[in-house]
Protein backbone atom coordinates (compact mmCIF):
# COMPACT_ATOMS: atom_id res chain seq x y z
CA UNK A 1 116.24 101.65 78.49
CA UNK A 2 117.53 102.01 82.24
CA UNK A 3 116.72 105.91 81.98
CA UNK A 4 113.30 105.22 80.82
CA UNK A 5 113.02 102.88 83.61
CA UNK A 6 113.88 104.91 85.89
CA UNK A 7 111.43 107.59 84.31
CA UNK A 8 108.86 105.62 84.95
CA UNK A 9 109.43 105.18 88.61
CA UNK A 10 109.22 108.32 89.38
CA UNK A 11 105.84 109.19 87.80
CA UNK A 12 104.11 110.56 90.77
CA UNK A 13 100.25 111.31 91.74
CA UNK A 14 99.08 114.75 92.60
CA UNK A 15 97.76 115.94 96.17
CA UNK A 16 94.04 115.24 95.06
CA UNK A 17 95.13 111.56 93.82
CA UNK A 18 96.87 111.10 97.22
CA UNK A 19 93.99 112.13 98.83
CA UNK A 20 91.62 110.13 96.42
CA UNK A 21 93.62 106.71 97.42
CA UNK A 22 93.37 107.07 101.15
CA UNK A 23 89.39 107.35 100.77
CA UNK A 24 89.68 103.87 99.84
CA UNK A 25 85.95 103.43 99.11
CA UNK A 26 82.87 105.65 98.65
CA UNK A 27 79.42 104.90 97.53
CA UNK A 28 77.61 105.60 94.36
CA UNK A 29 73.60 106.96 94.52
CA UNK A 30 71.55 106.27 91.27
CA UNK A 31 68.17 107.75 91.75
CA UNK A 32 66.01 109.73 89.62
CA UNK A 33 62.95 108.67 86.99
CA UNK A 34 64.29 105.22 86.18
CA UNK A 35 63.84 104.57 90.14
CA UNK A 36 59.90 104.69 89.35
CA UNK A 37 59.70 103.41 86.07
CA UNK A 38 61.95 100.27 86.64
CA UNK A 39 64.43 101.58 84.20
CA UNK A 40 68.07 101.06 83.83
CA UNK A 41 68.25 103.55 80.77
CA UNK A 42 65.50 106.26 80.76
CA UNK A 43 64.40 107.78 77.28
CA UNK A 44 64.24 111.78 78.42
CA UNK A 45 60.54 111.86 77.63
CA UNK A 46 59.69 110.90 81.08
CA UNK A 47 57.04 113.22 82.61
CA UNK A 48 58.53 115.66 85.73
CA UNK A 49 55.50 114.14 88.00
CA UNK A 50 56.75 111.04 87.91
CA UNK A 51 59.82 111.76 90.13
CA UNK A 52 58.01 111.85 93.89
CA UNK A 53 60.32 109.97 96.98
CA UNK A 54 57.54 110.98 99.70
CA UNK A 55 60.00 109.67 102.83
CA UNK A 56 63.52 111.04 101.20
CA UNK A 57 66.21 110.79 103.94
CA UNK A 58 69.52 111.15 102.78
CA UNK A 59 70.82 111.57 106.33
CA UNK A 60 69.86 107.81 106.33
CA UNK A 61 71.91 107.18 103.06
CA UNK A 62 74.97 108.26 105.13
CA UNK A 63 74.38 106.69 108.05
CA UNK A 64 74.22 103.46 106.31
CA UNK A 65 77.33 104.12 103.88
CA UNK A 66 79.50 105.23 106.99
CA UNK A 67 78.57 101.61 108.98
CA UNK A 68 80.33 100.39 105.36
CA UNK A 69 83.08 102.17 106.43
CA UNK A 70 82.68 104.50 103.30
CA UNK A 71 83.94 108.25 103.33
CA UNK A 72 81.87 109.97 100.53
CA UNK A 73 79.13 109.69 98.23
CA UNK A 74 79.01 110.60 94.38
CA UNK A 75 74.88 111.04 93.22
CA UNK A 76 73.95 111.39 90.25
CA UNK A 77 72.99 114.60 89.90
CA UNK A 78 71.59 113.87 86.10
CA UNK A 79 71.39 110.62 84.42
CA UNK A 80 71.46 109.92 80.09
CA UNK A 81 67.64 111.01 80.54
CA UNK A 82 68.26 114.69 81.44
CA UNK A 83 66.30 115.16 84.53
CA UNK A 84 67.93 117.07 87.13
CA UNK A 85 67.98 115.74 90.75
CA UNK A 86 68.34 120.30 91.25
CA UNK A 87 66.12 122.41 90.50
CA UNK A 88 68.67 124.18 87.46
CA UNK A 89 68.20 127.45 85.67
CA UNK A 90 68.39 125.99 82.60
CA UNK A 91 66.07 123.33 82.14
CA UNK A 92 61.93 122.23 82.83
CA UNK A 93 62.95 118.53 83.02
CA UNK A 94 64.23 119.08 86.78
CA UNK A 95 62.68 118.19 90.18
CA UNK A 96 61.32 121.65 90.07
CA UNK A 97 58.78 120.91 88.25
CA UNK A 98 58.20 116.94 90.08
CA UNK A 99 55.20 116.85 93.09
CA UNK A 100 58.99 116.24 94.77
CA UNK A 101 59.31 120.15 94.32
CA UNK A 102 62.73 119.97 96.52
CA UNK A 103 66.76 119.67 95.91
CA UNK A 104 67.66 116.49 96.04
CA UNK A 105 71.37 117.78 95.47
CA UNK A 106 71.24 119.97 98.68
CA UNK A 107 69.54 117.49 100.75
CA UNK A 108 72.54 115.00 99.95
CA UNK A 109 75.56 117.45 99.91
CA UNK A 110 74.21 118.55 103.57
CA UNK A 111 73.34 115.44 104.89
CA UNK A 112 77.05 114.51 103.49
CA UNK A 113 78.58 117.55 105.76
CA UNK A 114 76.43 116.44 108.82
CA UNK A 115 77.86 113.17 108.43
CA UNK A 116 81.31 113.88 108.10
CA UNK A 117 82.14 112.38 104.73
CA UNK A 118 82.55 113.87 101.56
CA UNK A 119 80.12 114.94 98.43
CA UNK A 120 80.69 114.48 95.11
CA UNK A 121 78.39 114.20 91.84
CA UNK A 122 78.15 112.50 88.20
CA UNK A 123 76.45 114.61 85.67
CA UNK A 124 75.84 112.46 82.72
CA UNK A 125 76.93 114.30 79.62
CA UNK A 126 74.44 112.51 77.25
CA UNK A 127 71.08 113.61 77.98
CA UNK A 128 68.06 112.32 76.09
CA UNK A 129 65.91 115.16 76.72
CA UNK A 130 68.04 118.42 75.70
CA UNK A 131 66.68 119.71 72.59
CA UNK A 132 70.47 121.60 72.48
CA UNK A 133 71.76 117.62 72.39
CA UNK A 134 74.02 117.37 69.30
CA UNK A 135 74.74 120.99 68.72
CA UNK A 136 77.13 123.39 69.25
CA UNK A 137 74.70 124.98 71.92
CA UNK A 138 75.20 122.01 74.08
CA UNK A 139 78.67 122.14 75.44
CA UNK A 140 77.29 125.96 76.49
CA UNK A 141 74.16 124.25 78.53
CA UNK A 142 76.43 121.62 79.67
CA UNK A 143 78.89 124.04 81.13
CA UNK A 144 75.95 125.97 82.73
CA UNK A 145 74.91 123.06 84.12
CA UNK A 146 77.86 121.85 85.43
CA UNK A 147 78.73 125.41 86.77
CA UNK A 148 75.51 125.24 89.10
CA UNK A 149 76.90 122.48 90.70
CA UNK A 150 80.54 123.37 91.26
CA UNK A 151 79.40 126.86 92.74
CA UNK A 152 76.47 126.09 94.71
CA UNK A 153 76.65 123.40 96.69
CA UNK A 154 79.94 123.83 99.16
CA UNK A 155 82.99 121.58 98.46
CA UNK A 156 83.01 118.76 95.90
CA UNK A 157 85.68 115.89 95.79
CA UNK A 158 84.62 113.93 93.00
CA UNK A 159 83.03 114.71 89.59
CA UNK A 160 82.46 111.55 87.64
CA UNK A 161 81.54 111.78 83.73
CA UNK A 162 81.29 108.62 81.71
CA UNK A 163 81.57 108.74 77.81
CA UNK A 164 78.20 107.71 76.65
CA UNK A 165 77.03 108.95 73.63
CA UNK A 166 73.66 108.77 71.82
CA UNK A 167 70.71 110.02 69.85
CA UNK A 168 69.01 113.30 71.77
CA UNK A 169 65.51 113.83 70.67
CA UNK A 170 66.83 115.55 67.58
CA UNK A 171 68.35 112.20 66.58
CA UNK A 172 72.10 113.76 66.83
CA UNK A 173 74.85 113.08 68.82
CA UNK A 174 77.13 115.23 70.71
CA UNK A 175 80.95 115.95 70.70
CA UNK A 176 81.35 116.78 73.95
CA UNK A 177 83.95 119.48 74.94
CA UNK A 178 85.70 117.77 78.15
CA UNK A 179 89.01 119.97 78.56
CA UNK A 180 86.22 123.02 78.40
CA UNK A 181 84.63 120.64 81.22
CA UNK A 182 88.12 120.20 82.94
CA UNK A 183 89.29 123.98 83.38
CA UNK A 184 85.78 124.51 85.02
CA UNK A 185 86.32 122.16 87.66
CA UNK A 186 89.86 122.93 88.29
CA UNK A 187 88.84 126.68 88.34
CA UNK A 188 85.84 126.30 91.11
CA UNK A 189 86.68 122.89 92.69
CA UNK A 190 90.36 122.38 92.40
CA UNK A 191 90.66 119.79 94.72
CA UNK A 192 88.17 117.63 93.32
CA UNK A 193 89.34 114.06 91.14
CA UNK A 194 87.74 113.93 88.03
CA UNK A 195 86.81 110.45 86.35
CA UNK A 196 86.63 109.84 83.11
CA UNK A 197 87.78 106.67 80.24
CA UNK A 198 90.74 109.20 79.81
CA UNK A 199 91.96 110.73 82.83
CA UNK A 200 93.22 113.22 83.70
CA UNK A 201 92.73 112.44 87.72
CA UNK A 202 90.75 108.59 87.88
CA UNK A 203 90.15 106.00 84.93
CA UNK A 204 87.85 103.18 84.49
CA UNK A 205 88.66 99.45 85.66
CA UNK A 206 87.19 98.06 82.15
CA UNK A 207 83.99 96.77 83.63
CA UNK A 208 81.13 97.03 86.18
CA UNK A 209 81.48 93.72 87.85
CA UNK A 210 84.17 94.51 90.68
CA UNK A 211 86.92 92.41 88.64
CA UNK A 212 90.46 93.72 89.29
CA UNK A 213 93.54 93.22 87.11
CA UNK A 214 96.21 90.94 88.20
CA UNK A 215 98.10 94.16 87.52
CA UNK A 216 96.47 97.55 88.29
CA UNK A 217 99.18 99.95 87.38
CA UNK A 218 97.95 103.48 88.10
CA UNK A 219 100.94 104.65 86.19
CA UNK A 220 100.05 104.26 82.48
CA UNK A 221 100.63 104.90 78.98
CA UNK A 222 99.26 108.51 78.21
CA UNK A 223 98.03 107.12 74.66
CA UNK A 224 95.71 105.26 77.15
CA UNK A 225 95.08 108.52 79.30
CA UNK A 226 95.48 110.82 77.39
CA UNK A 227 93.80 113.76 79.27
CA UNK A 228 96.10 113.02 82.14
CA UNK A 229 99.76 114.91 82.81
CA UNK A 230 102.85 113.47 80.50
CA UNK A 231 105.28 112.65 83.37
CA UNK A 232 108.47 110.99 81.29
CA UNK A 233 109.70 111.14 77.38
CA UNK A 234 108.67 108.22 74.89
CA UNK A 235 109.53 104.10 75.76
CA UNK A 236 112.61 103.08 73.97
CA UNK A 237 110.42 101.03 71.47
CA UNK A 238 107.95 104.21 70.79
CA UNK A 239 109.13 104.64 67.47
CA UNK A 240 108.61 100.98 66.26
CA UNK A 241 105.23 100.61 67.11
CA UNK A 242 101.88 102.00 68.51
CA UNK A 243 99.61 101.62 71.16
CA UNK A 244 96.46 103.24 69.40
CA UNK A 245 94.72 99.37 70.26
CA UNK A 246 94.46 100.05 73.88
CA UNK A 247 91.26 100.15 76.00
CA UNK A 248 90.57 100.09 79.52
CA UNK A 249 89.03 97.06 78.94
CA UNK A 250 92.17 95.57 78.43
CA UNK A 251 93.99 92.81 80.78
CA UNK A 252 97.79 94.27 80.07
CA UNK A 253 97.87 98.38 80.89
CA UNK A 254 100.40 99.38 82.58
CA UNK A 255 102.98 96.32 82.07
CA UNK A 256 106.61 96.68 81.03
CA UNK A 257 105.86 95.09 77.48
CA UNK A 258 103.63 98.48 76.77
CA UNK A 259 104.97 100.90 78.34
CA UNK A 260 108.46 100.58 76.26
CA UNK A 261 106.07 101.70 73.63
CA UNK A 262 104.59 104.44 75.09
CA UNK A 263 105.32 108.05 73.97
CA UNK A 264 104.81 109.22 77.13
CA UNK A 265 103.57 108.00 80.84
CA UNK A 266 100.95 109.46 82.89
CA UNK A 267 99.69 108.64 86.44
CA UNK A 268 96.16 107.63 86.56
CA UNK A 269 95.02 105.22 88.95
CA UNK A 270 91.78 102.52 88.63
CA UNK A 271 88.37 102.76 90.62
CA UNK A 272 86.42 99.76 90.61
CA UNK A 273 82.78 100.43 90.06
CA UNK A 274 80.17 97.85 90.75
CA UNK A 275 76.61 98.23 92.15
CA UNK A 276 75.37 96.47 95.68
CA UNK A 277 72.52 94.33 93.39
CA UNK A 278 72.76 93.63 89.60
CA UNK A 279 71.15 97.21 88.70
CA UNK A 280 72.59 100.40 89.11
CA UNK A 281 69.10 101.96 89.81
CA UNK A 282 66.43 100.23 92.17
CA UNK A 283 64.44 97.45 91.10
CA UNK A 284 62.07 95.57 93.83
CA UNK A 285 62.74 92.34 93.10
CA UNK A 286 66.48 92.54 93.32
CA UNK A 287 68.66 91.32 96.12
CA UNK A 288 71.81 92.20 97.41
CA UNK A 289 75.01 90.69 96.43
CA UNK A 290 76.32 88.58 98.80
CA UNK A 291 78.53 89.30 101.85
CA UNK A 292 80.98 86.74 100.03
CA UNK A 293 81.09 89.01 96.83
CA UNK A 294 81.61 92.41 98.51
CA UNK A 295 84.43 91.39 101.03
CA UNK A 296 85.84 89.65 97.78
CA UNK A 297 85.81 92.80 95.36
CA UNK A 298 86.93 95.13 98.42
CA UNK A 299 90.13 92.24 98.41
CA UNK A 300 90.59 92.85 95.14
CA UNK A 301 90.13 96.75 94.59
CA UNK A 302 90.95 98.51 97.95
CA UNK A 303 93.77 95.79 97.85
CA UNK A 304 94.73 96.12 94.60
CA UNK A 305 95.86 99.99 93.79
CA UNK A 306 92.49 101.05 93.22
CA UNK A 307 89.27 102.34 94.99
CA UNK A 308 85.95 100.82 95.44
CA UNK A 309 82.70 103.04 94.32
CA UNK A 310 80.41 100.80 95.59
CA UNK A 311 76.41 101.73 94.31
CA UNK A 312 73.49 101.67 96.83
CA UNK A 313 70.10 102.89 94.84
CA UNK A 314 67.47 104.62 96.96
CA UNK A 315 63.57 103.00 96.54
CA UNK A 316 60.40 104.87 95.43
CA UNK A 317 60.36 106.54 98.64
CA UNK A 318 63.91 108.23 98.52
CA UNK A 319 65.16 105.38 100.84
CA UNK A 320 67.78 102.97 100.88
CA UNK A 321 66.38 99.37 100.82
CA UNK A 322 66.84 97.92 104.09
CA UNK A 323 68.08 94.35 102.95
CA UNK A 324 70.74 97.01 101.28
CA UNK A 325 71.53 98.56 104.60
CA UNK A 326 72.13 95.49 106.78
CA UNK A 327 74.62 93.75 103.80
CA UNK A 328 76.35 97.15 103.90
CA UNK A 329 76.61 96.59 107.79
CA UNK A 330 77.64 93.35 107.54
CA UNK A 331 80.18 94.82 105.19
CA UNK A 332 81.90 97.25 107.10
CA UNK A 333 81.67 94.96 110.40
CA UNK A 334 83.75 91.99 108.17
CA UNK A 335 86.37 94.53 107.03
CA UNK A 336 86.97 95.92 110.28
CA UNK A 337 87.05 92.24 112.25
CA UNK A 338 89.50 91.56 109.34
CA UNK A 339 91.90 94.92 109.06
CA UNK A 340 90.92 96.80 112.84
CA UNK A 341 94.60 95.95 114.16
CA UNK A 342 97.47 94.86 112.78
CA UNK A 343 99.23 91.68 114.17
CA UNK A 344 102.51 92.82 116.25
CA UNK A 345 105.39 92.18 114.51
CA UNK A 346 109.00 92.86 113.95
CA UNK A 347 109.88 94.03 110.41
CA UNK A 348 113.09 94.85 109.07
CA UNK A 349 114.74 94.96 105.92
CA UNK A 350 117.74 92.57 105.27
CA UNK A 351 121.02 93.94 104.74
CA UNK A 352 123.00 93.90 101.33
CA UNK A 353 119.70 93.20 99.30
CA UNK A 354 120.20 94.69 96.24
CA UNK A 355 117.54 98.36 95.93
CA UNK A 356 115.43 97.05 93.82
CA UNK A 357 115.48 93.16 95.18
CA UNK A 358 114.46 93.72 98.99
CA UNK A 359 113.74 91.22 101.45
CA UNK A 360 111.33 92.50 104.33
CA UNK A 361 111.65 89.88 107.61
CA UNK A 362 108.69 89.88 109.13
CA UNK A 363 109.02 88.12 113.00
CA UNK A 364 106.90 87.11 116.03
CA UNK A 365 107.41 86.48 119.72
CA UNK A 366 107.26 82.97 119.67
CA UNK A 367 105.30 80.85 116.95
CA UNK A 368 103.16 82.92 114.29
CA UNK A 369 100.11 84.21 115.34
CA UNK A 370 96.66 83.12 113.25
CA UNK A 371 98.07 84.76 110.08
CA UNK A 372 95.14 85.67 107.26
CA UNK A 373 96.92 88.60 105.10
CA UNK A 374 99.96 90.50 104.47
CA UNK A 375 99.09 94.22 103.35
CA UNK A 376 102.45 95.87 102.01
CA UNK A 377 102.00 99.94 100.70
CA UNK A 378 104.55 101.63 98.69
CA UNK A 379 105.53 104.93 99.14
CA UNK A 380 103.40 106.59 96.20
CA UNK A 381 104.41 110.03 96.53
CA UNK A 382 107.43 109.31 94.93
CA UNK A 383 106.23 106.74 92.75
CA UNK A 384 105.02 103.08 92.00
CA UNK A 385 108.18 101.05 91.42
CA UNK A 386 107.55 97.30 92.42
CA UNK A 387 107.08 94.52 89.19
CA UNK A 388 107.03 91.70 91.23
CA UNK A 389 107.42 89.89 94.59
CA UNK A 390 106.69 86.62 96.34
CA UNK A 391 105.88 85.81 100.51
CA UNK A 392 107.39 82.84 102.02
CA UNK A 393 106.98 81.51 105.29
CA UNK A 394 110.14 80.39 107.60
CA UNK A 395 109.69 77.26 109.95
CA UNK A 396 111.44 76.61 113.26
CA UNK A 397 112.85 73.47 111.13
CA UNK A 398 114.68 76.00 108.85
CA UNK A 399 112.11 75.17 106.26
CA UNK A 400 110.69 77.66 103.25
CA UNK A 401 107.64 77.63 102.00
CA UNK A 402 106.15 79.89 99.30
CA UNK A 403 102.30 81.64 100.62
CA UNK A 404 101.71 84.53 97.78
CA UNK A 405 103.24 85.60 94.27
CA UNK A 406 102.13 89.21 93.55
CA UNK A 407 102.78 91.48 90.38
CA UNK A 408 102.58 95.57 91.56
CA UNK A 409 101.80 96.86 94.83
CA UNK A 410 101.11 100.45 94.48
CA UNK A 411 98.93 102.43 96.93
CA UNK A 412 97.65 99.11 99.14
CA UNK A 413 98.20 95.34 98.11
CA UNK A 414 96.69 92.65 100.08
CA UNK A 415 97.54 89.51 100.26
CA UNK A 416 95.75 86.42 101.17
CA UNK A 417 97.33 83.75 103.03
CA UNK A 418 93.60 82.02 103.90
CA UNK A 419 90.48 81.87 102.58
CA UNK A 420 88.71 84.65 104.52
CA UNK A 421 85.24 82.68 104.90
CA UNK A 422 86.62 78.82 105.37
CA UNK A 423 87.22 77.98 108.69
CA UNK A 424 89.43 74.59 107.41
CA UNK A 425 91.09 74.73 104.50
CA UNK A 426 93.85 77.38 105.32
CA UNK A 427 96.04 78.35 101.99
CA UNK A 428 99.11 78.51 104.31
CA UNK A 429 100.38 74.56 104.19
CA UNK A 430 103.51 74.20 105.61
CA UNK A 431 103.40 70.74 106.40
CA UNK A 432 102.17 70.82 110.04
CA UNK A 433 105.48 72.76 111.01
CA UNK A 434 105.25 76.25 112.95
CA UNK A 435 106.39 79.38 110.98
CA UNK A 436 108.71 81.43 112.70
CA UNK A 437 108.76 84.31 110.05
CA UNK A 438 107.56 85.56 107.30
CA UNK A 439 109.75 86.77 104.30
CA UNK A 440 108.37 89.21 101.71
CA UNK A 441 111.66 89.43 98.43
CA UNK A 442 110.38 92.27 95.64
CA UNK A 443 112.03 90.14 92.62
CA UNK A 444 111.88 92.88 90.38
CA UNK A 445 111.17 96.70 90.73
CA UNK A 446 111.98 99.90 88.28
CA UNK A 447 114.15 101.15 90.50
CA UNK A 448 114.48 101.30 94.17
CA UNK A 449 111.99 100.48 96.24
CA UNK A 450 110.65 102.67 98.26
CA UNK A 451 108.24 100.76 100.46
CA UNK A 452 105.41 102.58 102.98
CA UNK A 453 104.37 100.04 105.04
CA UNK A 454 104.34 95.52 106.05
CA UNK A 455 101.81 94.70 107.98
CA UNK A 456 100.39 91.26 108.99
CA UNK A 457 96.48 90.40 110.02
């Protein structure tokens, strides 16, 4: 048991998974035919000439995601209906053939460099309008495809497939070769992350509402990931049970209670996909989500062990909406008044705490500044240890008085000591008496902890 345990703390994330986590957030673009026929879904028999954004301005879509504070964008590049936002060699259903007549991919990928953020596409693997759809010819035009866009459009740091699967217009459906998909990317983009339900690089949250676990574990059982790299040898329970019932979808992932059944670990963190408005594509009569909602999800996936890939949908005219760009504004404005500068603060670690019991002191000159959030980071490189922990607060009086109970910590965790948008009704309640100092005890860990970083804000 205590070698598995200590196994499983050292499951570690590659360079491009390092590099994935301090993005932090990056925005999704859905645009193509459903844009102009008010589609979520589009059936691949949607004529070419329908596809026409007369003002497109993609330097504008970066200008706008960068005020978010976002560092790349993933378009879709082709969506379940098979028309391609490039003009590709192996198709008539692309923009080439659209009054458009231009390359939507280039225009973004460039407009990405010019910006100084990073490009990144999702080409959908179920496509409506392939006649090749559900035969072994597909995987070949897939490949094709997807080779077009690893070689010809500069560096790419994200490739995003989902696992939708349906009819083509031969009525089949396809079995879709993804480790044939994987060695492509790794051989012409190696640094990108790939996303998909089963690793290897960046798995699904479970849903599309922004809704974190109350434990995001990026290490995880590889019966769960199974595309991803086996870092350890089976749980001690392997052989008297499965795990063949888990999902994404899941609440319990990467717990202690399944991973002693695991026959093998893996490290594949969450990203936490929601769209700025309910759709994923544009629809006129759709609003933004609140400014409430956003700073809430970015709580509770930035600060969570996961990333945000937040959707913005360009309109008819290859522009995004402008009630869009001022919430995204508004966004990145709240998360920088929030997290610009840390608090000052003396932290040390107590003495003769046990490795994998710590007790971080956190101290102030004089009485405790207008505390809102504790953000604690583990040291990832070498794994994510930490089960459990709680933050009290320290009075003048001597007093103790708990604040937050947290399960992992991961990459980034933060913590909430107030309610971000209530001027009254602080959660800190220490009876009217002044803190002194915060306290931050891990109360159970895998092994030591290794922690990054304790900041207050």
């Amino acid at each position: 048991m205590m070698d598995f345990l200590k196994e499983a703390a050292r499951v570690a994330p590659s360079k491009r998974q390092l590099d994935w986590f301090d993005l932090e957030m990056y925005a999704f673009i859905h645009f193509g035919p459903n844009t102009f026929t008010n589609r979520e879904w589009g059936l691949g028999t949607e004529k070419e000439e329908i596809f026409h954004p007369e003002k497109l301005d993609c330097d504008q879509w970066v200008d706008a995601i960068k005020k978010a504070g976002m560092k790349g964008m993933v378009l879709t590049a082709k969506h379940h209906d098979g028309f391609c936002l490039w003009p590709s060699r192996y198709t008539e259903h692309s923009v080439k053939n659209s009054p458009f007549r231009g390359d939507v991919v280039r225009e973004a990928a460039e407009a990405c460099r010019r910006g100084g953020i990073k490009f990144g596409f999702y080409l959908s693997p179920w496509d409506r309008n392939s006649p090749y759809y559900g035969t072994p010819e597909y995987n070949e035009y897939f490949c094709s495809q997807l080779t077009e866009l690893l070689t010809e459009y500069g560096d790419i740091f994200y490739v995003w497939f989902d696992n939708a699967c349906g009819e083509g217009p031969n009525g089949k459906k396809q079995t879709y070769d993804f480790r044939r998909y994987f060695e492509l990317i790794r051989k012409y983009q190696p640094d990108a992350v790939i996303f998909n339900d089963g690793g290897p690089d960046v798995r699904w949250c479970g849903n599309e509402a922004g809704k974190a676990r109350h434990a995001e574990w990026a290490v995880v059982p590889s019966e769960l990931c199974f595309h991803g790299e086996v870092q350890t040898g089976p749980g001690p329970m392997a052989d008297e049970g499965s795990l063949s019932w888990m999902y994404n979808t899941e609440d319990e992932i990467g717990t202690m209670a399944n991973i002693l059944y695991s026959r093998g670990l893996t490290y594949v963190p969450a990203e936490i996909d929601m769209s700025i408005r309910p759709g994923w594509f544009w629809h006129p009569e759709e609003e933004p989500h609140s400014l409430e909602r956003l700073f809430h999800t970015y709580l509770t996936s930035v600060g969570a062990n996961a990333c945000l890939h937040l959707n913005i949908p360009p309109t008819r005219e290859g522009l995004l909406d402008e009630r869009d760009v001022r919430r995204l504004a508004e966004f990145g404005d709240m998360i920088r008044k929030h997290f610009g500068t840390p608090l000052p603060a003396k932290v040390t670690k107590r003495e003769n705490t046990p490795p994998t019991q710590p007790v971080y002191r956190i101290e102030f000159d004089g009485d405790a500044p207008d505390i809102r959030y504790v953000v604690l980071k583990e040291d990832i490189a070498r794994g994510q240890r930490v089960e459990s922990f709680l933050i009290t607060a320290e009075t003048w009086n001597g007093g103790q008085y708990p604040l937050f109970q947290g399960t992992c910590i991961g990459h980034k965790k933060i913590c909430p000591l107030r309610d971000p948008f209530a001027l009254q009704n602080p959660l800190i309640d220490v009876a009217g008496e002044k803190i002194s100092a915060l306290n931050v005890q891990v109360t159970a860990a895998r092994d030591e902890v290794l922690m990054k970083s304790v900041e207050v804000y």
